[in-house]
N, C-alpha and C. Protein backbone atom coordinates (compact mmCIF):
# COMPACT_ATOMS: atom_id res chain seq x y z
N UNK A 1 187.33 -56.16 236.34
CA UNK A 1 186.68 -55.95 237.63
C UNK A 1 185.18 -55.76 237.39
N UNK A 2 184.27 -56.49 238.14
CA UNK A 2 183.03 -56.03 238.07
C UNK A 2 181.86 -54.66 238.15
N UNK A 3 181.18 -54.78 237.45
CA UNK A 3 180.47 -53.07 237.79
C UNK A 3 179.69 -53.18 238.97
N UNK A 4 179.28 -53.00 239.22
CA UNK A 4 178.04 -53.40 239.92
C UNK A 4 177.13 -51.38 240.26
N UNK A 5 176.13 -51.75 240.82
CA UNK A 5 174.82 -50.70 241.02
C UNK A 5 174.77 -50.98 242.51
N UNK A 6 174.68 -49.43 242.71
CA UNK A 6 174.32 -49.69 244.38
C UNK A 6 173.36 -48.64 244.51
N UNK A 7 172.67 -48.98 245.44
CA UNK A 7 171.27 -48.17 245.79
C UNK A 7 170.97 -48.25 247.17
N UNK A 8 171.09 -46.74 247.46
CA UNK A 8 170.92 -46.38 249.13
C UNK A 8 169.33 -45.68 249.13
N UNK A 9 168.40 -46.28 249.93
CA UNK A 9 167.28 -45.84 249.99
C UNK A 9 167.06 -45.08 251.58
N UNK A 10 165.85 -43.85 251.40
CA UNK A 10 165.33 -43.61 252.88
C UNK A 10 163.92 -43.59 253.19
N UNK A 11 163.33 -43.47 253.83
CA UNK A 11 162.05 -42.84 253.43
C UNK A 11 162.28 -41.40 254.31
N UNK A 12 161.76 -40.44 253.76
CA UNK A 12 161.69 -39.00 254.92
C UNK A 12 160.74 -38.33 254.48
N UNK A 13 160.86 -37.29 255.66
CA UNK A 13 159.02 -36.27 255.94
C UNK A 13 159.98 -34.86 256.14
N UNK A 14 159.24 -34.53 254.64
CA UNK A 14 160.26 -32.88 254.34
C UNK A 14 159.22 -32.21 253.79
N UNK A 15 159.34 -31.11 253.73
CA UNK A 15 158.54 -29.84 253.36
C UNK A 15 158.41 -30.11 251.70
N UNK A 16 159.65 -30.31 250.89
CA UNK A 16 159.69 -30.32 249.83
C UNK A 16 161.02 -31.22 249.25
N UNK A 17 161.28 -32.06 247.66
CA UNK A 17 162.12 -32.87 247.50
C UNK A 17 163.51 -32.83 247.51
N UNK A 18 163.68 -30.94 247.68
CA UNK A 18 165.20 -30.80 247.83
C UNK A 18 165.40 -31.07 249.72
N UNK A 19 164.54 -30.61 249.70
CA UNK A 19 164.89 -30.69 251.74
C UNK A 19 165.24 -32.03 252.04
N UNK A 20 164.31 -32.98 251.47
CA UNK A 20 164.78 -34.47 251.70
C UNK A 20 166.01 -34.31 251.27
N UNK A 21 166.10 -34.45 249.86
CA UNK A 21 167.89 -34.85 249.72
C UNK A 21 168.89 -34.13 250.22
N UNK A 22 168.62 -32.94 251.18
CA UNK A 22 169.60 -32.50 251.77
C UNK A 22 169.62 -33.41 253.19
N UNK A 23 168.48 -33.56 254.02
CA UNK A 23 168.04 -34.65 254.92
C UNK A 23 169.19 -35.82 254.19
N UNK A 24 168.67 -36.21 253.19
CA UNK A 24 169.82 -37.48 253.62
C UNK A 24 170.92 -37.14 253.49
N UNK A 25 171.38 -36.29 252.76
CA UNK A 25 172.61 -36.19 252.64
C UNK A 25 173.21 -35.83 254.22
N UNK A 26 172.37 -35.29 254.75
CA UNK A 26 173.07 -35.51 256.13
C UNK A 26 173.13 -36.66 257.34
N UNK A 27 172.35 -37.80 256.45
CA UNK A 27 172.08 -38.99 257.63
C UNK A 27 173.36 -39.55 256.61
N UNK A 28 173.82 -39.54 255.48
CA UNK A 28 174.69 -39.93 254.88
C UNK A 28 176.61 -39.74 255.46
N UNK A 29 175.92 -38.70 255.99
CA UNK A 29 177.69 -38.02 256.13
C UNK A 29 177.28 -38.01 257.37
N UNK A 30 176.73 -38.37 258.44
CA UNK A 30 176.78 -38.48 259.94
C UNK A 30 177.44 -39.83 260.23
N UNK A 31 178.63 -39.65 260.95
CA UNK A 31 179.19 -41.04 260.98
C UNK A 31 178.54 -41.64 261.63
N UNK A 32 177.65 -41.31 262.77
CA UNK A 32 176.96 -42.58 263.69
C UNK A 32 175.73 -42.98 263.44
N UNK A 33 175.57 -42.39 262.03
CA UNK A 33 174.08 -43.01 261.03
C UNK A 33 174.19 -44.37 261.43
N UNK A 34 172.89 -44.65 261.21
CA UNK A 34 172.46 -46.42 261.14
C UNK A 34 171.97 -46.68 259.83
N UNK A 35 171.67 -45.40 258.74
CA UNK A 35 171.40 -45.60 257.67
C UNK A 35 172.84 -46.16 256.93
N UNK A 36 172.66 -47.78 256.92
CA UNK A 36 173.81 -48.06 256.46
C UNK A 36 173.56 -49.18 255.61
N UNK A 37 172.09 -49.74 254.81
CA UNK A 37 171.95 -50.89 254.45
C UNK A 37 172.02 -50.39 252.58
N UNK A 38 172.55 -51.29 252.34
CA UNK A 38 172.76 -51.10 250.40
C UNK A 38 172.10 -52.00 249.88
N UNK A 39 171.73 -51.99 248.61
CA UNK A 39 171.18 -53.05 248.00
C UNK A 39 172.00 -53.04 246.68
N UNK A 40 172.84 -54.01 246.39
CA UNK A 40 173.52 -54.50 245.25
C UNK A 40 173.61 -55.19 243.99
N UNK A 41 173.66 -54.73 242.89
CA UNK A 41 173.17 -55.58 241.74
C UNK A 41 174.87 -55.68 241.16
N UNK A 42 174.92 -56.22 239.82
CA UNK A 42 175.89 -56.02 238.70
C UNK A 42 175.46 -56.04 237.44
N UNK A 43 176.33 -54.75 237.03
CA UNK A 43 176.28 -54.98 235.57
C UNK A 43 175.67 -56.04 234.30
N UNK A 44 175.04 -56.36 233.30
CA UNK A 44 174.35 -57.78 232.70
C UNK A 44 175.85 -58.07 232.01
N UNK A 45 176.75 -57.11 232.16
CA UNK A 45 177.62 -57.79 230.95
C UNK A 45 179.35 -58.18 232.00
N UNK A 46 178.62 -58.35 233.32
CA UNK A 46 179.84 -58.22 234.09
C UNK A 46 180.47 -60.02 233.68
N UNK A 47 181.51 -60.32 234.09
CA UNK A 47 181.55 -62.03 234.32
C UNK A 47 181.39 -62.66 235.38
N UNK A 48 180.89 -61.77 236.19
CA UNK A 48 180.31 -62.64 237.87
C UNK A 48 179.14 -61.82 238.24
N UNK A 49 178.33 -62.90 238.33
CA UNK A 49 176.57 -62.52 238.88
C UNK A 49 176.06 -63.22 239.90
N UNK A 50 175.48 -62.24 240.70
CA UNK A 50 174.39 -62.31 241.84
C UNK A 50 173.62 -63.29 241.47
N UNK A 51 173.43 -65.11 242.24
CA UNK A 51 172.00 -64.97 241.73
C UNK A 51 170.88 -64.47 242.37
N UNK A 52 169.18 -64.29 242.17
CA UNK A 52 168.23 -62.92 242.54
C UNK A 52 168.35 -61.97 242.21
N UNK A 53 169.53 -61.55 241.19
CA UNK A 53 169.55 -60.30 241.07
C UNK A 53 170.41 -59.32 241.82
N UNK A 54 169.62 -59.20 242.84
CA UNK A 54 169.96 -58.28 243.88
C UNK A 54 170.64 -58.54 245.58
N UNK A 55 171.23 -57.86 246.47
CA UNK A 55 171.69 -58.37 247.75
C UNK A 55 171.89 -57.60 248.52
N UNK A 56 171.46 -57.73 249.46
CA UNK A 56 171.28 -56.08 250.97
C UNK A 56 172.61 -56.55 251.34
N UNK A 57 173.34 -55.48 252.05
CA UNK A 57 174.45 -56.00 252.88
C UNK A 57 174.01 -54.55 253.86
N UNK A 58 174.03 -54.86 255.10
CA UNK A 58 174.50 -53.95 255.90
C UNK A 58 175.63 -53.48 256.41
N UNK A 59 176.14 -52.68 256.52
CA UNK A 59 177.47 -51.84 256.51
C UNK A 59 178.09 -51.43 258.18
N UNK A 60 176.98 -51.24 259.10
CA UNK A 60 177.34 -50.89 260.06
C UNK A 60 177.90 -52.17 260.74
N UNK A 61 178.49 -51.64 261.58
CA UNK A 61 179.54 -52.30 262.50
C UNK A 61 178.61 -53.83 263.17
N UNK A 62 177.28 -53.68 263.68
CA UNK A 62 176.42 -54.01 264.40
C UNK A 62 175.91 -55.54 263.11
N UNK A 63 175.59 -55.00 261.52
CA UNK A 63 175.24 -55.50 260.70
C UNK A 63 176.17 -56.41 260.08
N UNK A 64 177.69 -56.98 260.38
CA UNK A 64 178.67 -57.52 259.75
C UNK A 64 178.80 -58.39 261.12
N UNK A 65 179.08 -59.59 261.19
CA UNK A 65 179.23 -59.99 262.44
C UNK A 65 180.31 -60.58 262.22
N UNK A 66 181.46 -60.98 263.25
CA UNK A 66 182.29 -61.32 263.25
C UNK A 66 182.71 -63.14 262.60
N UNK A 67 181.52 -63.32 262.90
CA UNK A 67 181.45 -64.90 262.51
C UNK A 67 181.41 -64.79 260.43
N UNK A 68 180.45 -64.05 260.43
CA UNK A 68 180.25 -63.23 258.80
C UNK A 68 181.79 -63.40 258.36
N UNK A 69 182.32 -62.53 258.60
CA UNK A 69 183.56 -61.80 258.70
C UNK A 69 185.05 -62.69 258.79
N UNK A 70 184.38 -64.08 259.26
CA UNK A 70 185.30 -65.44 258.95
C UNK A 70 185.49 -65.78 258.00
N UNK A 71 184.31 -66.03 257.82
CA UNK A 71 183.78 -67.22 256.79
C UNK A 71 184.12 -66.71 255.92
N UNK A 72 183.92 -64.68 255.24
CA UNK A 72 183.75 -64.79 254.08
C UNK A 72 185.81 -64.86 254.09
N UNK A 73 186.36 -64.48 254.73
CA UNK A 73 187.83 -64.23 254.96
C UNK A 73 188.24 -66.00 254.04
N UNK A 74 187.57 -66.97 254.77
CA UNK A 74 188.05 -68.03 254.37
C UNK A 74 187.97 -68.52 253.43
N UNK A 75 186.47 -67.94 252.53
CA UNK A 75 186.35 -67.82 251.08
C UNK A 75 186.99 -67.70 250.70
N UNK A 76 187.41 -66.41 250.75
CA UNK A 76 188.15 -65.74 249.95
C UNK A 76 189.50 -66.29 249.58
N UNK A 77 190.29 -66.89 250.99
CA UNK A 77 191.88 -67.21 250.78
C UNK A 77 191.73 -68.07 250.03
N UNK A 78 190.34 -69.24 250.36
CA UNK A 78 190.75 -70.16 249.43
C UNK A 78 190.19 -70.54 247.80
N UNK A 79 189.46 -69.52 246.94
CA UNK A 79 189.34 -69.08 245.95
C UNK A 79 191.04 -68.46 245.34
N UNK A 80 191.24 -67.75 246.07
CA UNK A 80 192.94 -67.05 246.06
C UNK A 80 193.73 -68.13 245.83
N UNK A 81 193.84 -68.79 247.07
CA UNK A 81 194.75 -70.09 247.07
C UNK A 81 194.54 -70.99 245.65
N UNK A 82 193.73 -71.55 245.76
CA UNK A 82 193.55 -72.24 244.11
C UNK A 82 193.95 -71.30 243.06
N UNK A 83 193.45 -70.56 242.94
CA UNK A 83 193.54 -70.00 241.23
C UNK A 83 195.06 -69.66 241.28
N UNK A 84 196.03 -69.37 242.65
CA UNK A 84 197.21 -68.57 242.85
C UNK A 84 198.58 -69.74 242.71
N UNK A 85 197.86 -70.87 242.78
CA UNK A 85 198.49 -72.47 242.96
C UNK A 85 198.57 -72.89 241.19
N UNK A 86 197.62 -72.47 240.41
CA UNK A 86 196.95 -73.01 239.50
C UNK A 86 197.85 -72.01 238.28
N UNK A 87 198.34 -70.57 239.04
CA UNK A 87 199.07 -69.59 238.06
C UNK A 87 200.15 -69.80 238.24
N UNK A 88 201.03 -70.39 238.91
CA UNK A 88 202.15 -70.90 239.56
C UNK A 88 202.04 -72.10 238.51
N UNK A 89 201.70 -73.50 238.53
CA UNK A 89 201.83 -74.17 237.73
C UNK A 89 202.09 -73.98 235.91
N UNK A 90 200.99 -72.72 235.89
CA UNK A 90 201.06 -72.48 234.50
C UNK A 90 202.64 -71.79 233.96
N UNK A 91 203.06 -70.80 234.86
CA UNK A 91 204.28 -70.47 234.34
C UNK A 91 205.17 -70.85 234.90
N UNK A 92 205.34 -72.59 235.06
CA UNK A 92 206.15 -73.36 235.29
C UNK A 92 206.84 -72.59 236.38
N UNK A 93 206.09 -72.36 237.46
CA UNK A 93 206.86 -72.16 239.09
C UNK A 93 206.32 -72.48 240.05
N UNK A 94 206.16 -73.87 240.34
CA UNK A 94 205.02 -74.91 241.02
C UNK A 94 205.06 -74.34 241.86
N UNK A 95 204.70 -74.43 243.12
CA UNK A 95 204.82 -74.71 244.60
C UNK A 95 204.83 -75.80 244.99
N UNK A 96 205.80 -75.11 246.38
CA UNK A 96 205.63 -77.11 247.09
C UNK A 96 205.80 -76.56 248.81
N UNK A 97 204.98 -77.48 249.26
CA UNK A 97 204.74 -77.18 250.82
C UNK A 97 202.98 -76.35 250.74
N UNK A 98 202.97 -75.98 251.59
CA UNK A 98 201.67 -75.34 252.22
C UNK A 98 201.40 -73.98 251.64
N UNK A 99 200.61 -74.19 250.76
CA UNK A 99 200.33 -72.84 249.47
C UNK A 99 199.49 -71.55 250.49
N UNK A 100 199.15 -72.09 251.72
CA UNK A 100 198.01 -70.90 252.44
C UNK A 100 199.83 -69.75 253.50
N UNK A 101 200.62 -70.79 253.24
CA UNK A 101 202.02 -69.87 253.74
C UNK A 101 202.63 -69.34 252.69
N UNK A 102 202.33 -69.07 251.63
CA UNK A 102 203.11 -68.68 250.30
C UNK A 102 202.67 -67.84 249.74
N UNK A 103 200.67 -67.25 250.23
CA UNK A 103 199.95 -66.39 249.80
C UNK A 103 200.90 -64.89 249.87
N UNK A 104 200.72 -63.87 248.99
CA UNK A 104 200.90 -62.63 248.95
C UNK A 104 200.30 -62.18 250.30
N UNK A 105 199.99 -60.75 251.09
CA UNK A 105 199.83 -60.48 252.30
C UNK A 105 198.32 -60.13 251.87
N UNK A 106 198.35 -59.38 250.58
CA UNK A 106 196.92 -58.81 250.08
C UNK A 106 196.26 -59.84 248.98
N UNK A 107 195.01 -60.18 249.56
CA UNK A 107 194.19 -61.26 249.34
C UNK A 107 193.60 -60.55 247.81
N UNK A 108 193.88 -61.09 246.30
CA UNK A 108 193.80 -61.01 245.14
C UNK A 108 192.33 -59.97 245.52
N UNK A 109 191.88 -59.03 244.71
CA UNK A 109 190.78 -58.44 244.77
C UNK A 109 189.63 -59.16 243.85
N UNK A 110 189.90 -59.86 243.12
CA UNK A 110 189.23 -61.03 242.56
C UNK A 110 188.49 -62.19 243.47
N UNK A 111 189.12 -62.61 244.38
CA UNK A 111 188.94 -63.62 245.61
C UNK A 111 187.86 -62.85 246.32
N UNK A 112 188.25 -61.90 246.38
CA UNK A 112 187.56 -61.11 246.86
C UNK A 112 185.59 -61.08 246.72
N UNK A 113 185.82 -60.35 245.42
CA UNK A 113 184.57 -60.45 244.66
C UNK A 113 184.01 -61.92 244.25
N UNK A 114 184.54 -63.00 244.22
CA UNK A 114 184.13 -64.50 243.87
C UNK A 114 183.71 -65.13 245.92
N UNK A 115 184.25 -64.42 246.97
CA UNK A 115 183.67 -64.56 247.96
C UNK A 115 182.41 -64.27 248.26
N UNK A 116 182.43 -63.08 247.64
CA UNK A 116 180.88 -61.95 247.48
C UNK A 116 179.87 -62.99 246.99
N UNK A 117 180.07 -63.17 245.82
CA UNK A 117 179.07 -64.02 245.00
C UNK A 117 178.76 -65.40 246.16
N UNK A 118 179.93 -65.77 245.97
CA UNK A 118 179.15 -67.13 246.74
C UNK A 118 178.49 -66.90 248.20
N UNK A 119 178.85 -65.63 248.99
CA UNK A 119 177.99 -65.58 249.73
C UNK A 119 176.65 -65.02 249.84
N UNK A 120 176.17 -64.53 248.75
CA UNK A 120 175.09 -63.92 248.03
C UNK A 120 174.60 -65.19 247.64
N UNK A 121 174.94 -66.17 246.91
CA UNK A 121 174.11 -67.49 246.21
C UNK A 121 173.88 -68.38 247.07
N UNK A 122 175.02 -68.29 248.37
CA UNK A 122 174.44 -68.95 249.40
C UNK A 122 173.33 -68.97 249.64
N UNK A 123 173.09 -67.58 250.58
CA UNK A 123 172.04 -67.31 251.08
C UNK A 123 170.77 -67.58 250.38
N UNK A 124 171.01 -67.11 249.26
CA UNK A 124 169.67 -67.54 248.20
C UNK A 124 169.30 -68.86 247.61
N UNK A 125 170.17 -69.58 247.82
CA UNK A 125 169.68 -70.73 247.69
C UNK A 125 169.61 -71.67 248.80
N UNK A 126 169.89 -71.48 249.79
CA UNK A 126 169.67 -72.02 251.22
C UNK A 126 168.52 -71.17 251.94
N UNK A 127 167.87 -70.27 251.80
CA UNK A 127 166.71 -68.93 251.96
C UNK A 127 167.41 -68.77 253.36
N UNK A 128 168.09 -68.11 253.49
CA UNK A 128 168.51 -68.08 255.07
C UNK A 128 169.16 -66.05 254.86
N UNK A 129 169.26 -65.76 256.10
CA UNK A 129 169.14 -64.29 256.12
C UNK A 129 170.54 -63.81 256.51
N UNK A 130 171.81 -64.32 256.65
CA UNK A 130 172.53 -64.07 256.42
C UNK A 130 173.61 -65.14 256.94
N UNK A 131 174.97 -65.48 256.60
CA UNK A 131 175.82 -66.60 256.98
C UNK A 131 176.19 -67.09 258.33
N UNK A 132 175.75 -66.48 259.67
CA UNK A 132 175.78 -66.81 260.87
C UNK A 132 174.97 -67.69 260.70
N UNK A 133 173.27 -67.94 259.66
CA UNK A 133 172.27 -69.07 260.33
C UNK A 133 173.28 -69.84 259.26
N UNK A 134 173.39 -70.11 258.22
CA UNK A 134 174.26 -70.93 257.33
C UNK A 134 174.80 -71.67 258.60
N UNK A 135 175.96 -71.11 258.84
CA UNK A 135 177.08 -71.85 259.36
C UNK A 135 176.42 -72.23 260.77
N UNK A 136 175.32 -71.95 261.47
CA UNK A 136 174.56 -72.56 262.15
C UNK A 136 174.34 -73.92 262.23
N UNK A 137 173.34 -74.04 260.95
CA UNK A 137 173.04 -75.58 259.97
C UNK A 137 174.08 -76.13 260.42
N UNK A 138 175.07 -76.10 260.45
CA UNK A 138 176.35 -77.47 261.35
C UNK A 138 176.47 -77.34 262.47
N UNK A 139 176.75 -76.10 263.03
CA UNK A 139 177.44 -75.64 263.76
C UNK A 139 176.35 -76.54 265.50
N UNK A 140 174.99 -76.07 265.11
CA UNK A 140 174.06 -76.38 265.73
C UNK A 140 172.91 -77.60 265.69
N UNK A 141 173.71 -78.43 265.76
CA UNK A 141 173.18 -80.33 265.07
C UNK A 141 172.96 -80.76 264.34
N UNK A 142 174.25 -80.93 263.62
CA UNK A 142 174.70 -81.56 262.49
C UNK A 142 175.38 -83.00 263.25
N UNK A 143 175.04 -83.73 262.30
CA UNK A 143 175.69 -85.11 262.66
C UNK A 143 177.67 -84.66 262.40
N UNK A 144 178.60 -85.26 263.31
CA UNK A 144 179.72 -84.66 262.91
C UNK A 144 180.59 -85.72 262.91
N UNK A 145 179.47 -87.29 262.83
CA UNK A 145 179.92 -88.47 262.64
C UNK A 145 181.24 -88.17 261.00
N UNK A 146 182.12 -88.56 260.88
CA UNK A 146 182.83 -88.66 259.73
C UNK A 146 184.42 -87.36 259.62
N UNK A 147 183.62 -86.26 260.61
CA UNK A 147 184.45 -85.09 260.40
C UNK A 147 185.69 -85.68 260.64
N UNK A 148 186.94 -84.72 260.08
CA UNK A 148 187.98 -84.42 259.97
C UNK A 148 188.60 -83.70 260.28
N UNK A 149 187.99 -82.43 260.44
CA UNK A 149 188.56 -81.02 260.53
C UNK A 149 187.81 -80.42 261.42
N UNK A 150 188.03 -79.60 262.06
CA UNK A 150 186.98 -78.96 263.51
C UNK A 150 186.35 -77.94 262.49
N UNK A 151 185.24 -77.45 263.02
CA UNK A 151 184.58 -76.74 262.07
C UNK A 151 184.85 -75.41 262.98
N UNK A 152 185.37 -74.55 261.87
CA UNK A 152 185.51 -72.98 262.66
C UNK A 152 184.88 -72.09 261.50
N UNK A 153 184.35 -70.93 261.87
CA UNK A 153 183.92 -69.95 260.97
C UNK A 153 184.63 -69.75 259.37
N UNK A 154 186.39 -70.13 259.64
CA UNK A 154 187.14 -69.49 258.49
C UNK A 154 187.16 -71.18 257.91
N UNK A 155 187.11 -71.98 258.49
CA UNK A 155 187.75 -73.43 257.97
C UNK A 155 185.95 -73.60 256.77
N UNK A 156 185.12 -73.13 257.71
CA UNK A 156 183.67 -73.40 257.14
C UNK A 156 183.67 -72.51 255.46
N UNK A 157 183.70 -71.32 255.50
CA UNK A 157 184.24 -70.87 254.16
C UNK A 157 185.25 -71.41 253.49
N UNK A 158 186.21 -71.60 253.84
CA UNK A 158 187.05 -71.81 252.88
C UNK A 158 186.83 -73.06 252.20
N UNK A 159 185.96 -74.22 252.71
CA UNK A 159 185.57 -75.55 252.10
C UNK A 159 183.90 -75.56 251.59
N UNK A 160 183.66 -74.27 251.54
CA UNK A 160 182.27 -73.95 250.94
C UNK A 160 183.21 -72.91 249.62
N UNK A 161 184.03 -72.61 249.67
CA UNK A 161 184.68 -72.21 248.36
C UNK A 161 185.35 -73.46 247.83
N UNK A 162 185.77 -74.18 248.33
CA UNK A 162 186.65 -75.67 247.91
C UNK A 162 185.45 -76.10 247.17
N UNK A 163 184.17 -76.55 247.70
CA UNK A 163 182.94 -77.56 247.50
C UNK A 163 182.44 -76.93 245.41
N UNK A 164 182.41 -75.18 245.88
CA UNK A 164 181.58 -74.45 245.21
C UNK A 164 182.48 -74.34 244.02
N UNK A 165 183.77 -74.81 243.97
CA UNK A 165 184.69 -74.37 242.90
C UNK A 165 184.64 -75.95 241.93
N UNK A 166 184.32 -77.03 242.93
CA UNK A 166 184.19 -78.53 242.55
C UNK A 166 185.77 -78.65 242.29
N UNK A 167 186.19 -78.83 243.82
CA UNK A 167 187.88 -79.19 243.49
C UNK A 167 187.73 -80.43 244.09
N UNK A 168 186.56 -81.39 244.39
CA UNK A 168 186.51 -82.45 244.89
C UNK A 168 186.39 -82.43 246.22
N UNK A 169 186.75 -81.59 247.08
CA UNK A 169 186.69 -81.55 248.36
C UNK A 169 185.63 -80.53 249.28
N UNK A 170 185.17 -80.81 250.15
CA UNK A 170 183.75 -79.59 250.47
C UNK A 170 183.62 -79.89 251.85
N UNK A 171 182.35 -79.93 252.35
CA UNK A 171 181.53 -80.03 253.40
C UNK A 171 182.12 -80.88 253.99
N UNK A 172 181.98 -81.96 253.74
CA UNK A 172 182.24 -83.36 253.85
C UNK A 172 183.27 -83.02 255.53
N UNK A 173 184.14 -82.61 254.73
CA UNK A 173 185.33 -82.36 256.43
C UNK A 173 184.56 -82.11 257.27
N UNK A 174 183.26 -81.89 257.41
CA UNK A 174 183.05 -81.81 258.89
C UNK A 174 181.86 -83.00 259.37
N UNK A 175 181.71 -83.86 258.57
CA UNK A 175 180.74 -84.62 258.66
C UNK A 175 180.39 -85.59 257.75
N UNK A 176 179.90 -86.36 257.76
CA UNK A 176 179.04 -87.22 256.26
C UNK A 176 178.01 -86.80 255.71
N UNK A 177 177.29 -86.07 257.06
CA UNK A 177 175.84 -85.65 256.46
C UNK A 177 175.69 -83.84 256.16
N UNK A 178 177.06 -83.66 256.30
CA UNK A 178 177.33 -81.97 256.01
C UNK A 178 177.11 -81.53 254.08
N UNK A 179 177.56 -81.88 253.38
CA UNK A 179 177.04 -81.78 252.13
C UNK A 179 175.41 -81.54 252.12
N UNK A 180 174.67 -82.60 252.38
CA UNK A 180 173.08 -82.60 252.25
C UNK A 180 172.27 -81.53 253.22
N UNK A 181 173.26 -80.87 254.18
CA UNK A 181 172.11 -80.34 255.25
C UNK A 181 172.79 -78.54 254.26
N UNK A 182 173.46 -78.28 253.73
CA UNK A 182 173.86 -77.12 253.24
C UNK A 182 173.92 -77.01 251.37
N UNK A 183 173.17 -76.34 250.38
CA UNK A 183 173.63 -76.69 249.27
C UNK A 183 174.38 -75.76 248.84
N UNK A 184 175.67 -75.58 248.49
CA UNK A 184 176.59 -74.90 248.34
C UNK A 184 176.68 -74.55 246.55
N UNK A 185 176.35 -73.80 245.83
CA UNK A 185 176.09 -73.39 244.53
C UNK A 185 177.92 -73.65 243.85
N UNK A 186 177.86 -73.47 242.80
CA UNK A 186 179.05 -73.16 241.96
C UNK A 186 179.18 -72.11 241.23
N UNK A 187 180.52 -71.85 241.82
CA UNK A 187 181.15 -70.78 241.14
C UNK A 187 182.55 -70.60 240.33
N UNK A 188 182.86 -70.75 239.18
CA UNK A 188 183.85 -70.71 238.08
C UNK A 188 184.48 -69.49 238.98
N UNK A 189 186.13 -69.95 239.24
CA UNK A 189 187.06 -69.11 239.39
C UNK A 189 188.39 -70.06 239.35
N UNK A 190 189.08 -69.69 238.43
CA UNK A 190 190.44 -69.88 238.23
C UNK A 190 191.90 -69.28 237.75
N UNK A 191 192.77 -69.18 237.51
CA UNK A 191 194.15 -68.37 237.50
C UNK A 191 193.76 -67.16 236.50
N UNK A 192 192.81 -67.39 236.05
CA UNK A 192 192.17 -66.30 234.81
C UNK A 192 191.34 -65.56 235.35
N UNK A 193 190.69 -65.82 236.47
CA UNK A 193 190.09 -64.75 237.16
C UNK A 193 190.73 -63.51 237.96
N UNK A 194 192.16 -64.33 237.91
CA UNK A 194 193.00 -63.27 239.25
C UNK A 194 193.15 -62.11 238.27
N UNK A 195 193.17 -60.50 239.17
CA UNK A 195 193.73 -59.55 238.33
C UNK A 195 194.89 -59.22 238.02
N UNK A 196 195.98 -60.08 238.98
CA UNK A 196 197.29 -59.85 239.06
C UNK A 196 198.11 -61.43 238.14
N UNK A 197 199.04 -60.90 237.63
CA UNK A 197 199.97 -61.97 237.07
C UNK A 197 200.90 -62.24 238.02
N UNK A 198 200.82 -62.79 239.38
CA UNK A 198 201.64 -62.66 240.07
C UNK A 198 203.26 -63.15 239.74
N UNK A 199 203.17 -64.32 238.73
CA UNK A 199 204.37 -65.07 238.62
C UNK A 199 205.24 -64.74 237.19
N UNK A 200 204.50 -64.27 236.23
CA UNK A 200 205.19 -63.03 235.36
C UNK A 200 205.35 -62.02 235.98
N UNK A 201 204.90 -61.87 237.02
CA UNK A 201 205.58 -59.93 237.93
C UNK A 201 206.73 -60.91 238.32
N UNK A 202 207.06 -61.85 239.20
CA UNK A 202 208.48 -62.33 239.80
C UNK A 202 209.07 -62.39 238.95
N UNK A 203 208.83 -63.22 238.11
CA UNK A 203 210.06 -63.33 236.64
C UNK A 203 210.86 -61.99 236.11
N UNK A 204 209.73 -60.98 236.19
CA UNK A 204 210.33 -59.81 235.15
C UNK A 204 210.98 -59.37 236.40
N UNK A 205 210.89 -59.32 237.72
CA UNK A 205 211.58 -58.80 238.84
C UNK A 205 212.94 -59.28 239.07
């Protein structure tokens, strides 16, 4: 599992440096704080990295938007889905039929963190301020000459994890000219990334 560094900043106007940190400690533990923005690094010796370094996420309710909240969902299953298809093959217990109906209920915590990244490298390499303008870039006149697939928040992640993993398939479903108007980075994740052995746990079960 990755390390990562998190850093909560404030600025405040206190008498002296313990008063501040008691000050925050109480904008900290006030649930209807707005002090809710982090800034995120990892570990140098982790096996999945930020690129920039660093990545704000805001936490409050207001700062996660529901569209956000698709996309990265769709990441995620389908980072999961591959590597979970890919551990199945290896200990000779294929699947057959529709692997997104065969998923476990709890989405690998690995998928998880390989969603993170790519939506962190997104942003940074597209300079855009968070995945609502991303998924904009199509959403809001894109040629959709070629599409295949309707473009929805979760369908849009999950083929920006397809694109970013280079399983051959990407953008493209929603267009011809969808690849070139978005550059979607790569990210290494496969049955070796998952933390769970899911198909040696069935066997020994």
């Amino acid at each position: 599992m990755p390390t990562y560094t998190v850093i909560w900043s404030i600025d405040i106007d206190a008498e002296s440096p313990e008063e501040a940190a008691k000050i925050a400690l109480d904008y900290q533990r006030d649930a209807e704080s707005t002090a809710t923005v982090f800034n995120v690094s990892q570990d140098e010796n982790s096996s999945v990295h930020f690129s920039g370094g660093w990545c704000e996420f805001d936490l409050s309710e207001k700062g996660e938007s529901s569209i956000a909240e698709q996309i990265k969902k769709g990441m995620a299953l389908a980072f999961f889905a591959c590597a979970y298809a890919d551990q199945a093959d290896e200990c000779e217990q294929p699947l057959t039929g529709e692997i997104m109906d065969q998923l476990p209920d709890e989405i690998d915590p690995s998928a998880i963190h390989a969603a993170a990244q790519l939506t962190c490298d997104l942003l940074h390499k597209n300079a855009m301020p968070d995945l609502g303008a991303v998924y904009a870039v199509l959403a809001e006149g894109a040629n959709s000459e070629g599409a295949d697939l309707e473009l929805t928040p979760e369908n849009f992640g999950h083929y920006c994890a397809m694109q970013a993993m280079g399983t051959g398939v990407g953008l493209e479903r929603f267009g011809y000219d969808a690849r070139e108007r978005i550059d979607v980075p790569y990210v290494s994740f496969s049955s070796c990334s998952l933390q769970k052995d899911y198909f040696t746990m069935e066997a020994e079960q």
